[in-house]
Protein backbone atom coordinates (compact mmCIF):
# COMPACT_ATOMS: atom_id res chain seq x y z
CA UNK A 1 -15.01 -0.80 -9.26
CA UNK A 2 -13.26 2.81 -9.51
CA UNK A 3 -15.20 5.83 -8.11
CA UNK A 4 -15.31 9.25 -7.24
CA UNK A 5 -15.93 10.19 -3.36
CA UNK A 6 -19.05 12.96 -4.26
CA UNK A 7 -20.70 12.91 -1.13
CA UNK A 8 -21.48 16.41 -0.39
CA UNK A 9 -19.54 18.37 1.95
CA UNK A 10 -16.33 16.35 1.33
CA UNK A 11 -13.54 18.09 0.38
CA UNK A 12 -9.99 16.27 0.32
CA UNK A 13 -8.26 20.05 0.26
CA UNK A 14 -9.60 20.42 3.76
CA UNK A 15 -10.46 17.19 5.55
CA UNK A 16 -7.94 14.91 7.69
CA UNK A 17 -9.43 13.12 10.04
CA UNK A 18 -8.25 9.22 9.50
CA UNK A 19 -5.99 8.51 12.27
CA UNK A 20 -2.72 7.99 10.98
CA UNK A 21 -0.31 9.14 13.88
CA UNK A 22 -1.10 5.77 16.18
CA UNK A 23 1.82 2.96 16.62
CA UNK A 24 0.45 1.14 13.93
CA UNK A 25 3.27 2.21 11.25
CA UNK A 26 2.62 3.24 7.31
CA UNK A 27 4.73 1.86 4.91
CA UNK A 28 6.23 3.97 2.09
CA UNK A 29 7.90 2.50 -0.38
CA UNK A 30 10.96 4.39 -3.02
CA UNK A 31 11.09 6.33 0.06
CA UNK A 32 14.65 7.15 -0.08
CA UNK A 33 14.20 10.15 -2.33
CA UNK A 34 11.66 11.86 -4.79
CA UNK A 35 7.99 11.92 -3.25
CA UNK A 36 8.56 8.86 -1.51
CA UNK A 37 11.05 10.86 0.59
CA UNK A 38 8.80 13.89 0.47
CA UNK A 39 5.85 11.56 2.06
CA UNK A 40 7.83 10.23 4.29
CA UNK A 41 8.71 13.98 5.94
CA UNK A 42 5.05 14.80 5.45
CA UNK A 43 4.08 11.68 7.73
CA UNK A 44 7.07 11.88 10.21
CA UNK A 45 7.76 15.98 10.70
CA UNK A 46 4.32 17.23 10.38
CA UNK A 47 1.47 14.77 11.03
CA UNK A 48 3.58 13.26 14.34
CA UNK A 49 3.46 9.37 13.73
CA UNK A 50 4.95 7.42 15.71
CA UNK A 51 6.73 5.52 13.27
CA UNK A 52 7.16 5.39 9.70
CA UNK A 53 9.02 2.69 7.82
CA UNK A 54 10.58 3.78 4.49
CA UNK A 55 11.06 0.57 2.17
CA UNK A 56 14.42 1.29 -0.28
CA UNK A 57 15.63 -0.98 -3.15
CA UNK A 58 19.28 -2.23 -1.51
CA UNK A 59 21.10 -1.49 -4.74
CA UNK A 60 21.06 1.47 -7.24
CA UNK A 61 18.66 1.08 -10.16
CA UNK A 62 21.17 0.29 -13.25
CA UNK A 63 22.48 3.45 -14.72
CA UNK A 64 21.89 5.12 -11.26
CA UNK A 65 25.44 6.92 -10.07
CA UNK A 66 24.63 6.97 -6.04
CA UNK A 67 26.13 10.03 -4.95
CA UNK A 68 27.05 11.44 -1.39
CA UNK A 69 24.41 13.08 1.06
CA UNK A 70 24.61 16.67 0.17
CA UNK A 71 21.01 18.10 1.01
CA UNK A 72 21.49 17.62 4.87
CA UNK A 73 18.64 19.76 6.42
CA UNK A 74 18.70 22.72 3.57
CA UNK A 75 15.16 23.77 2.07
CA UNK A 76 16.24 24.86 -1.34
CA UNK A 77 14.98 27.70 -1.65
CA UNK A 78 17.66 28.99 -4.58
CA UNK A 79 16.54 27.55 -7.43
CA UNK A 80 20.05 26.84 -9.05
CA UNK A 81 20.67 25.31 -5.88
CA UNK A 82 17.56 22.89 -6.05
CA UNK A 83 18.01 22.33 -9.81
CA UNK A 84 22.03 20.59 -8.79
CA UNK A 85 20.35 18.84 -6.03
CA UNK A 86 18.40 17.15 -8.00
CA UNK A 87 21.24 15.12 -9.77
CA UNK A 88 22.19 13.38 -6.14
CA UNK A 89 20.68 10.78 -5.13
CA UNK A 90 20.60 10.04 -1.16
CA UNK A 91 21.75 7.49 1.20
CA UNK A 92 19.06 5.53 2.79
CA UNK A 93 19.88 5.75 6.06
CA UNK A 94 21.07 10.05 5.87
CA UNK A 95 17.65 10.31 4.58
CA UNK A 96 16.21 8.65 7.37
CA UNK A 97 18.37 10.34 9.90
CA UNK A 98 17.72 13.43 8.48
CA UNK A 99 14.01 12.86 8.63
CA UNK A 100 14.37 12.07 12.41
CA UNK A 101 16.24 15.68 13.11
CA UNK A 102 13.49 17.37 11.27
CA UNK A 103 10.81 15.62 13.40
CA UNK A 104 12.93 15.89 16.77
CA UNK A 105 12.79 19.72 15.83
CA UNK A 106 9.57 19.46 14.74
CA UNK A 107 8.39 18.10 18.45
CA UNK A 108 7.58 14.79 16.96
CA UNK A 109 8.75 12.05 18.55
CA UNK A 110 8.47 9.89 15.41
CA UNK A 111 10.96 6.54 14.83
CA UNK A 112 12.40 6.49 11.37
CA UNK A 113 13.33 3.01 10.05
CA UNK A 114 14.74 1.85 6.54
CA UNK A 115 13.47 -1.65 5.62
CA UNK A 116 14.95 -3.04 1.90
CA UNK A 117 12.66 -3.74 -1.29
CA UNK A 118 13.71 -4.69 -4.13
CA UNK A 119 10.74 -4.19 -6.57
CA UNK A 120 12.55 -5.08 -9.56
CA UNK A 121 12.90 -8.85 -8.56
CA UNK A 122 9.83 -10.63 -8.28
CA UNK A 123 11.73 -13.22 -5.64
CA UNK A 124 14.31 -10.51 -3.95
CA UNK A 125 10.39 -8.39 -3.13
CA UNK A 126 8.91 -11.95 -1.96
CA UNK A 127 12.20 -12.38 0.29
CA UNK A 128 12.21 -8.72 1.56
CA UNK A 129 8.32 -8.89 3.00
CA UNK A 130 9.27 -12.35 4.52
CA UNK A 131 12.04 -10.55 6.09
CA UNK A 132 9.99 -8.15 7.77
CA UNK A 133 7.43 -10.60 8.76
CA UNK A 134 10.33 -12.66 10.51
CA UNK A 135 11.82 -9.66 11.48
CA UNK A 136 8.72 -8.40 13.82
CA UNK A 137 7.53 -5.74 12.04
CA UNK A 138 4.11 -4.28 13.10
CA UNK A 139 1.23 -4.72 11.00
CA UNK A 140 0.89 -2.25 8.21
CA UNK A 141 -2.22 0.66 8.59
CA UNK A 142 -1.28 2.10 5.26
CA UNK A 143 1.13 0.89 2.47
CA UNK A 144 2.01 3.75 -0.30
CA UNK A 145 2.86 1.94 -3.40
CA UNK A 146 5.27 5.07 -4.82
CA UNK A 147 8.04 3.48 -5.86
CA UNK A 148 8.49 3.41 -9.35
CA UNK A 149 10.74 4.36 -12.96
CA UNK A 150 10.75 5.66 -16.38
CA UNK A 151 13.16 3.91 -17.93
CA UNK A 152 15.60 5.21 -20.92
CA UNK A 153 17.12 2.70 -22.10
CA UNK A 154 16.11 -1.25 -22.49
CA UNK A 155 16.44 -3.20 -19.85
CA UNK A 156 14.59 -6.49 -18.52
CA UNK A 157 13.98 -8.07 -14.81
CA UNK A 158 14.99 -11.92 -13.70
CA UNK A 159 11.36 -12.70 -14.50
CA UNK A 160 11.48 -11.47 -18.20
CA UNK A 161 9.21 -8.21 -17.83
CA UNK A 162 10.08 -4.83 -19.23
CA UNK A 163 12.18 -3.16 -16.16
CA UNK A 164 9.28 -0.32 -16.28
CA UNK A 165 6.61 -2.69 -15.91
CA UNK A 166 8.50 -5.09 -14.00
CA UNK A 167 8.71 -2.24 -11.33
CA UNK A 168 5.59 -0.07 -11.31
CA UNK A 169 3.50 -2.85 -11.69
CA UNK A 170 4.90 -6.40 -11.20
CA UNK A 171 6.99 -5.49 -8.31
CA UNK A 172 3.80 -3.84 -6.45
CA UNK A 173 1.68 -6.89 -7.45
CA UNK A 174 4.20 -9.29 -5.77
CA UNK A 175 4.65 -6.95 -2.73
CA UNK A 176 0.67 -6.47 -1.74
CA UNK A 177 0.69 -10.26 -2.45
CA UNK A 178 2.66 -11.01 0.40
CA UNK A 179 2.12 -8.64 2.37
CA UNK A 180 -1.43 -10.26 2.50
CA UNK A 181 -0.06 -13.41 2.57
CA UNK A 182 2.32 -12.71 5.43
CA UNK A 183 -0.66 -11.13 7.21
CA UNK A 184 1.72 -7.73 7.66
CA UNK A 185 -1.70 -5.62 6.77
CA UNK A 186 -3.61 -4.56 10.34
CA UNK A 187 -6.77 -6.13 11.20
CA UNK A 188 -9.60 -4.48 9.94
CA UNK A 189 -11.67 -2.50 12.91
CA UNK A 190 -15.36 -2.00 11.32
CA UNK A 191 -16.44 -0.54 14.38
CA UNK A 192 -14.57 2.84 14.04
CA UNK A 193 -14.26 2.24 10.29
CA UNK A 194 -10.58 1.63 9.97
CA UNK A 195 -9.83 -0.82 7.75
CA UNK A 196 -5.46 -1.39 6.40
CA UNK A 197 -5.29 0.92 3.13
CA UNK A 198 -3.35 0.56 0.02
CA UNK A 199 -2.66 3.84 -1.79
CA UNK A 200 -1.01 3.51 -5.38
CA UNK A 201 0.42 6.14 -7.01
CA UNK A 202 -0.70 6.34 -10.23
CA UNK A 203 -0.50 8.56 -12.97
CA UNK A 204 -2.70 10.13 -15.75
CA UNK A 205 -0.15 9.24 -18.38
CA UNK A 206 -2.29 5.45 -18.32
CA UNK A 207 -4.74 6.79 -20.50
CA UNK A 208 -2.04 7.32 -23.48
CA UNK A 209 -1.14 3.63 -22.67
CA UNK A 210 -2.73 0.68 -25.42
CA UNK A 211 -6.21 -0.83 -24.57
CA UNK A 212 -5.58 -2.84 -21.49
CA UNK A 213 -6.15 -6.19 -23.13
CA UNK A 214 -3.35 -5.67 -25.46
CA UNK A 215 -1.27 -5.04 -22.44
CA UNK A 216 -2.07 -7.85 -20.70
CA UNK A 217 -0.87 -10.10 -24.00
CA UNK A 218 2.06 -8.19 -24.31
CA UNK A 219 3.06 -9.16 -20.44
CA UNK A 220 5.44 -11.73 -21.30
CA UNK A 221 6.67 -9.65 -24.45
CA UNK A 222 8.91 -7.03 -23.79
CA UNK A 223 9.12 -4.56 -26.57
CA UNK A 224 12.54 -3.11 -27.23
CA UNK A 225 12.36 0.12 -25.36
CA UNK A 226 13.52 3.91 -27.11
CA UNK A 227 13.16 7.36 -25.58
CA UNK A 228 10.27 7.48 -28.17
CA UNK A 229 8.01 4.80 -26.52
CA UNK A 230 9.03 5.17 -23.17
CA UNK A 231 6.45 7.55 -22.09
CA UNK A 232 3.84 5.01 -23.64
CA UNK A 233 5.80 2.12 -21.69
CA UNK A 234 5.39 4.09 -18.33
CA UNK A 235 1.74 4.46 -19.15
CA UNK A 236 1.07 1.12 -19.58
CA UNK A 237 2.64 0.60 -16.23
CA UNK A 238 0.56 2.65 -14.67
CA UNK A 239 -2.66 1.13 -16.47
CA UNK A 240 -1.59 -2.26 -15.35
CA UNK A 241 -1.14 -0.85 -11.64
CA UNK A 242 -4.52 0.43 -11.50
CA UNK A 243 -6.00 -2.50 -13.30
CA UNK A 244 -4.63 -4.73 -10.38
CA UNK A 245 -5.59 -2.39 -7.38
CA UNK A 246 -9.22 -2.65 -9.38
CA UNK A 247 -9.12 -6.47 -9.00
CA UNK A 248 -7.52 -6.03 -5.16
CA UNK A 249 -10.33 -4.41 -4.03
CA UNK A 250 -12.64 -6.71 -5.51
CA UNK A 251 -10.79 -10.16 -3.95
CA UNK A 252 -10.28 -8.43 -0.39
CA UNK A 253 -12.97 -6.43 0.21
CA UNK A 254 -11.61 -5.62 3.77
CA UNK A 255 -9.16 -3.61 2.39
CA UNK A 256 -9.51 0.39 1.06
CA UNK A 257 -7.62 0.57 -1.98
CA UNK A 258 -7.05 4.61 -2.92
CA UNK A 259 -4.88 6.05 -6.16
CA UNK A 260 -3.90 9.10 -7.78
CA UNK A 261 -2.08 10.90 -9.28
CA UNK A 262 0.42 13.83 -7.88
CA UNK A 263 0.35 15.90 -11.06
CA UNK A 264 3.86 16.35 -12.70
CA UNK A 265 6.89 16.59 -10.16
CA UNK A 266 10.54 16.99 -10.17
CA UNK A 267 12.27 14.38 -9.39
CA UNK A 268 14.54 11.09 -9.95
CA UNK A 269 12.30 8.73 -11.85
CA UNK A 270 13.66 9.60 -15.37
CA UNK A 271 17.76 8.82 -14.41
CA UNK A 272 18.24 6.24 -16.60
CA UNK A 273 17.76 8.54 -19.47
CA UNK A 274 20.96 9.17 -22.55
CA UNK A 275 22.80 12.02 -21.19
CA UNK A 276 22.00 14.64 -23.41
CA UNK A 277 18.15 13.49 -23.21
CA UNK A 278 18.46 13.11 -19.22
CA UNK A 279 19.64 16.81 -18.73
CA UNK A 280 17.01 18.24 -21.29
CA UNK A 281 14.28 16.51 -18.68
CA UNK A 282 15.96 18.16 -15.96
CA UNK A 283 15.83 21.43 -16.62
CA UNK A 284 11.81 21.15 -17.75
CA UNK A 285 11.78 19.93 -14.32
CA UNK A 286 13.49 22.17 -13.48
CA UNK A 287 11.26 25.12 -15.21
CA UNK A 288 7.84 23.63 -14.95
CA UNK A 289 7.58 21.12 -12.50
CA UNK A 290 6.50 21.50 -8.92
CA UNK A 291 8.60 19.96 -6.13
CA UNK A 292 7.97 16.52 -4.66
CA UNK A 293 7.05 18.29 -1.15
CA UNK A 294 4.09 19.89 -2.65
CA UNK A 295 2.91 16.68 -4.68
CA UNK A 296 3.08 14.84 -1.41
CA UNK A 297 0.15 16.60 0.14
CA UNK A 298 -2.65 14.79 -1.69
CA UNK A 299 -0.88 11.64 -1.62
CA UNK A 300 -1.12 11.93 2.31
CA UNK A 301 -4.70 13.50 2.33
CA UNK A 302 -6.01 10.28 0.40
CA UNK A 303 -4.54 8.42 3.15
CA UNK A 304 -6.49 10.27 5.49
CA UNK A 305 -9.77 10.21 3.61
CA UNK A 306 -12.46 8.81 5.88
CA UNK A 307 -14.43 6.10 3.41
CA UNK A 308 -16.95 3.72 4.22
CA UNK A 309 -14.89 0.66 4.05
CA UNK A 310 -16.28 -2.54 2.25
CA UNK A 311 -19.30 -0.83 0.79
CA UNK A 312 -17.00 1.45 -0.94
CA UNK A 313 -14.89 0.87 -4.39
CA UNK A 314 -11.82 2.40 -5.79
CA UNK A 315 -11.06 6.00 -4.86
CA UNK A 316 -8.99 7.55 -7.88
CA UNK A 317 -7.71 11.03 -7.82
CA UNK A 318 -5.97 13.59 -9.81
CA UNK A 319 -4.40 15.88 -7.11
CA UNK A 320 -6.92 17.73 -5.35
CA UNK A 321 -9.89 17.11 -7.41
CA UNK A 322 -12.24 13.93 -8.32
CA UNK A 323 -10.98 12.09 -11.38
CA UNK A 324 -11.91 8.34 -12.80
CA UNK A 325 -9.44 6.02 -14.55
CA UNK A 326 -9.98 4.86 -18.17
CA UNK A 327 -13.05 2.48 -18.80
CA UNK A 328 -10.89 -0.34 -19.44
CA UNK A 329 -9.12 -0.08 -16.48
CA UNK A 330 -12.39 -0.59 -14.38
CA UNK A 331 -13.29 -3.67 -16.91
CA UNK A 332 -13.59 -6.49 -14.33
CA UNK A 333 -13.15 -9.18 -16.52
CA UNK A 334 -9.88 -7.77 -18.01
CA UNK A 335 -8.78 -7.00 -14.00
CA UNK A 336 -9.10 -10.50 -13.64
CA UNK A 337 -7.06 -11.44 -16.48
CA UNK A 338 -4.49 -9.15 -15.76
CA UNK A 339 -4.49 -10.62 -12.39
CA UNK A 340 -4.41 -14.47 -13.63
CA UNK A 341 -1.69 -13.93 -16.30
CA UNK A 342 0.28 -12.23 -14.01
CA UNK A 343 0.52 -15.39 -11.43
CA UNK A 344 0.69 -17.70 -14.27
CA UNK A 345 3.67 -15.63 -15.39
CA UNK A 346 5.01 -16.12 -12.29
CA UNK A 347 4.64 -19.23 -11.79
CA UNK A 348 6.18 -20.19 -14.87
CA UNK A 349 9.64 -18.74 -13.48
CA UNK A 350 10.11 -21.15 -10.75
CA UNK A 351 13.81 -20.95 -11.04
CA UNK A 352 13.60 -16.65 -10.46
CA UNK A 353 10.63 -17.10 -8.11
CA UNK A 354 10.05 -18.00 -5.27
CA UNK A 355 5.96 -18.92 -4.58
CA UNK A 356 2.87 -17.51 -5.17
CA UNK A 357 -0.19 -18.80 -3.87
């Protein structure tokens, strides 16, 4: 189900050749700051589309301060500098009128628009794709499934799911469910080998996560949540997301499903963190950490990955380099329980959700 790409003379650090710049739009979701912002500059400034569409929860994650546009066009440079920017958080719409200046400078003549998502909401993301479908929106070439949270403190979605999971995984399960459903994904052309690609970013932290059966039990039983666990939480997140994308590729065959992971990055996703924890995480960020422009290179590579649509599986990577994802994660009977449980879940919240097919 997962693979590595080792056909011989492919290397990801140097090929690009997957059209990505046509008027058939990528989606990036969290694209309002972190890598999803970083992507989004990647895709708009430098590779020339023609139009990107940045997809941005309408409301601050709780415990999120939103604070005023402050970056404008400055590459930080100064560390210092960088290390205070990375307490603000940005205004959808700056960001995406900043992106436009950089690409107007850039000689791209790229179109910038801000769609909302609410991922933590199983009905709000089922409302927000029907919005788009009834708002016109092009078909999708490639979705990036970034958006996503370590959470600090305990906190649960409308649906009853741990907010980490109920984000990083839930709230991408219901969002590629109706995307499909809404037929917002382009129509595969096997002739020229492009078929609509989802690319999840994952991370390697699944493999401290517990055996993936476990997980899927534990759905519908939210464990209190401490700064202890949390990494583990995130984890199983991202075990459950690449679970799912497993199972995805298997039901809809015309449709390449890439992940990977970025490596360790500075940004955002730890904000609602205790205070004293939060700003010992930012300055090993700070310290250690690369920025999100550099971990959005790979991201945008794998989009641009030529593979051999339906005869090919799962593409996981870490970074730059081949990688595979733990053996449970690649289990399909336990991908197909994670991806039954999860719709009966669903389904059993009628009164927070809205319908799942």
């Amino acid at each position: 189900m997962y693979q590595c790409d080792k056909r011989p003379g492919v290397s990801l650090a140097t090929i690009g050749t997957r059209n990505l710049v046509g008027v058939v739009p990528p989606l990036v979701t969290g694209a309002n700051s972190g890598l999803g912002r970083a992507i989004t500059e990647e895709l708009a400034v430098r590779l020339h589309c023609a139009r990107v569409v940045m997809a941005c929860r309408p409301k601050p994650t709780p415990g999120e301060t939103p604070a005023e546009e402050v970056r404008v066009q400055l590459r930080c440079c100064n560390t210092l500098v960088w290390f205070l920017l990375l307490l603000c958080h940005h205004h959808d719409s700056q960001v995406a009128a900043i992106i436009t200046a950089k690409a107007r400078a850039a000689g791209s003549s790229c179109v910038v628009e801000v769609v909302p998502l609410e991922l933590a909401d199983a009905r709000e993301t089922e409302e927000n794709v029907r919005k788009m479908a009834r708002d016109g929106l092009p078909r999708f070439h490639v979705v990036f499934l970034n958006a996503g949270v370590a959470m600090g403190k305990y906190l649960v979605t409308p649906q009853g799911f741990e907010y980490t999971i109920g984000i990083n995984y839930v709230g991408n399960f219901v969002l590629v469910r109706t995307l499909l459903e809404c037929d917002l994904l382009c129509t595969p052309n096997r002739h020229d080998g492009q078929y609509p690609r989802i690319v999840g970013v994952a991370s390697e932290a699944h493999r401290i996560a517990p055996p993936l059966f476990k997980c899927i039990h534990g759905l519908h039983k939210p464990t209190p949540l401490t700064v202890a666990n949390s990494m583990t939480a995130y984890g199983t997140s991202k075990l459950l997301l690449l679970a799912f994308l497993g199972e995805l590729r298997r039901r809809h065959p015309n449709v390449t499903v890439c992940a990977l992971c970025p490596g360790a990055m500075a940004t955002n996703i730890a904000h609602t963190a205790p205070r004293g924890f939060l700003w010992a995480v930012r300055l090993m960020m700070w310290a250690f950490f690369k920025e999100p422009d550099h971990a959005a290179l790979p991201v945008v590579r794998l989009a641009r990955l030529p593979v051999a649509g339906a005869a090919t599986g799962v593409v996981y990577r870490y970074m730059f380099a081949e990688a595979d994802v733990r053996d449970d994660a690649r289990d399909p009977g336990l991908c197909r329980l994670l991806w039954d449980t999860t719709v009966e879940l669903l389904r059993a919240n009628k009164e927070h959700y809205l319908t799942l097919r």
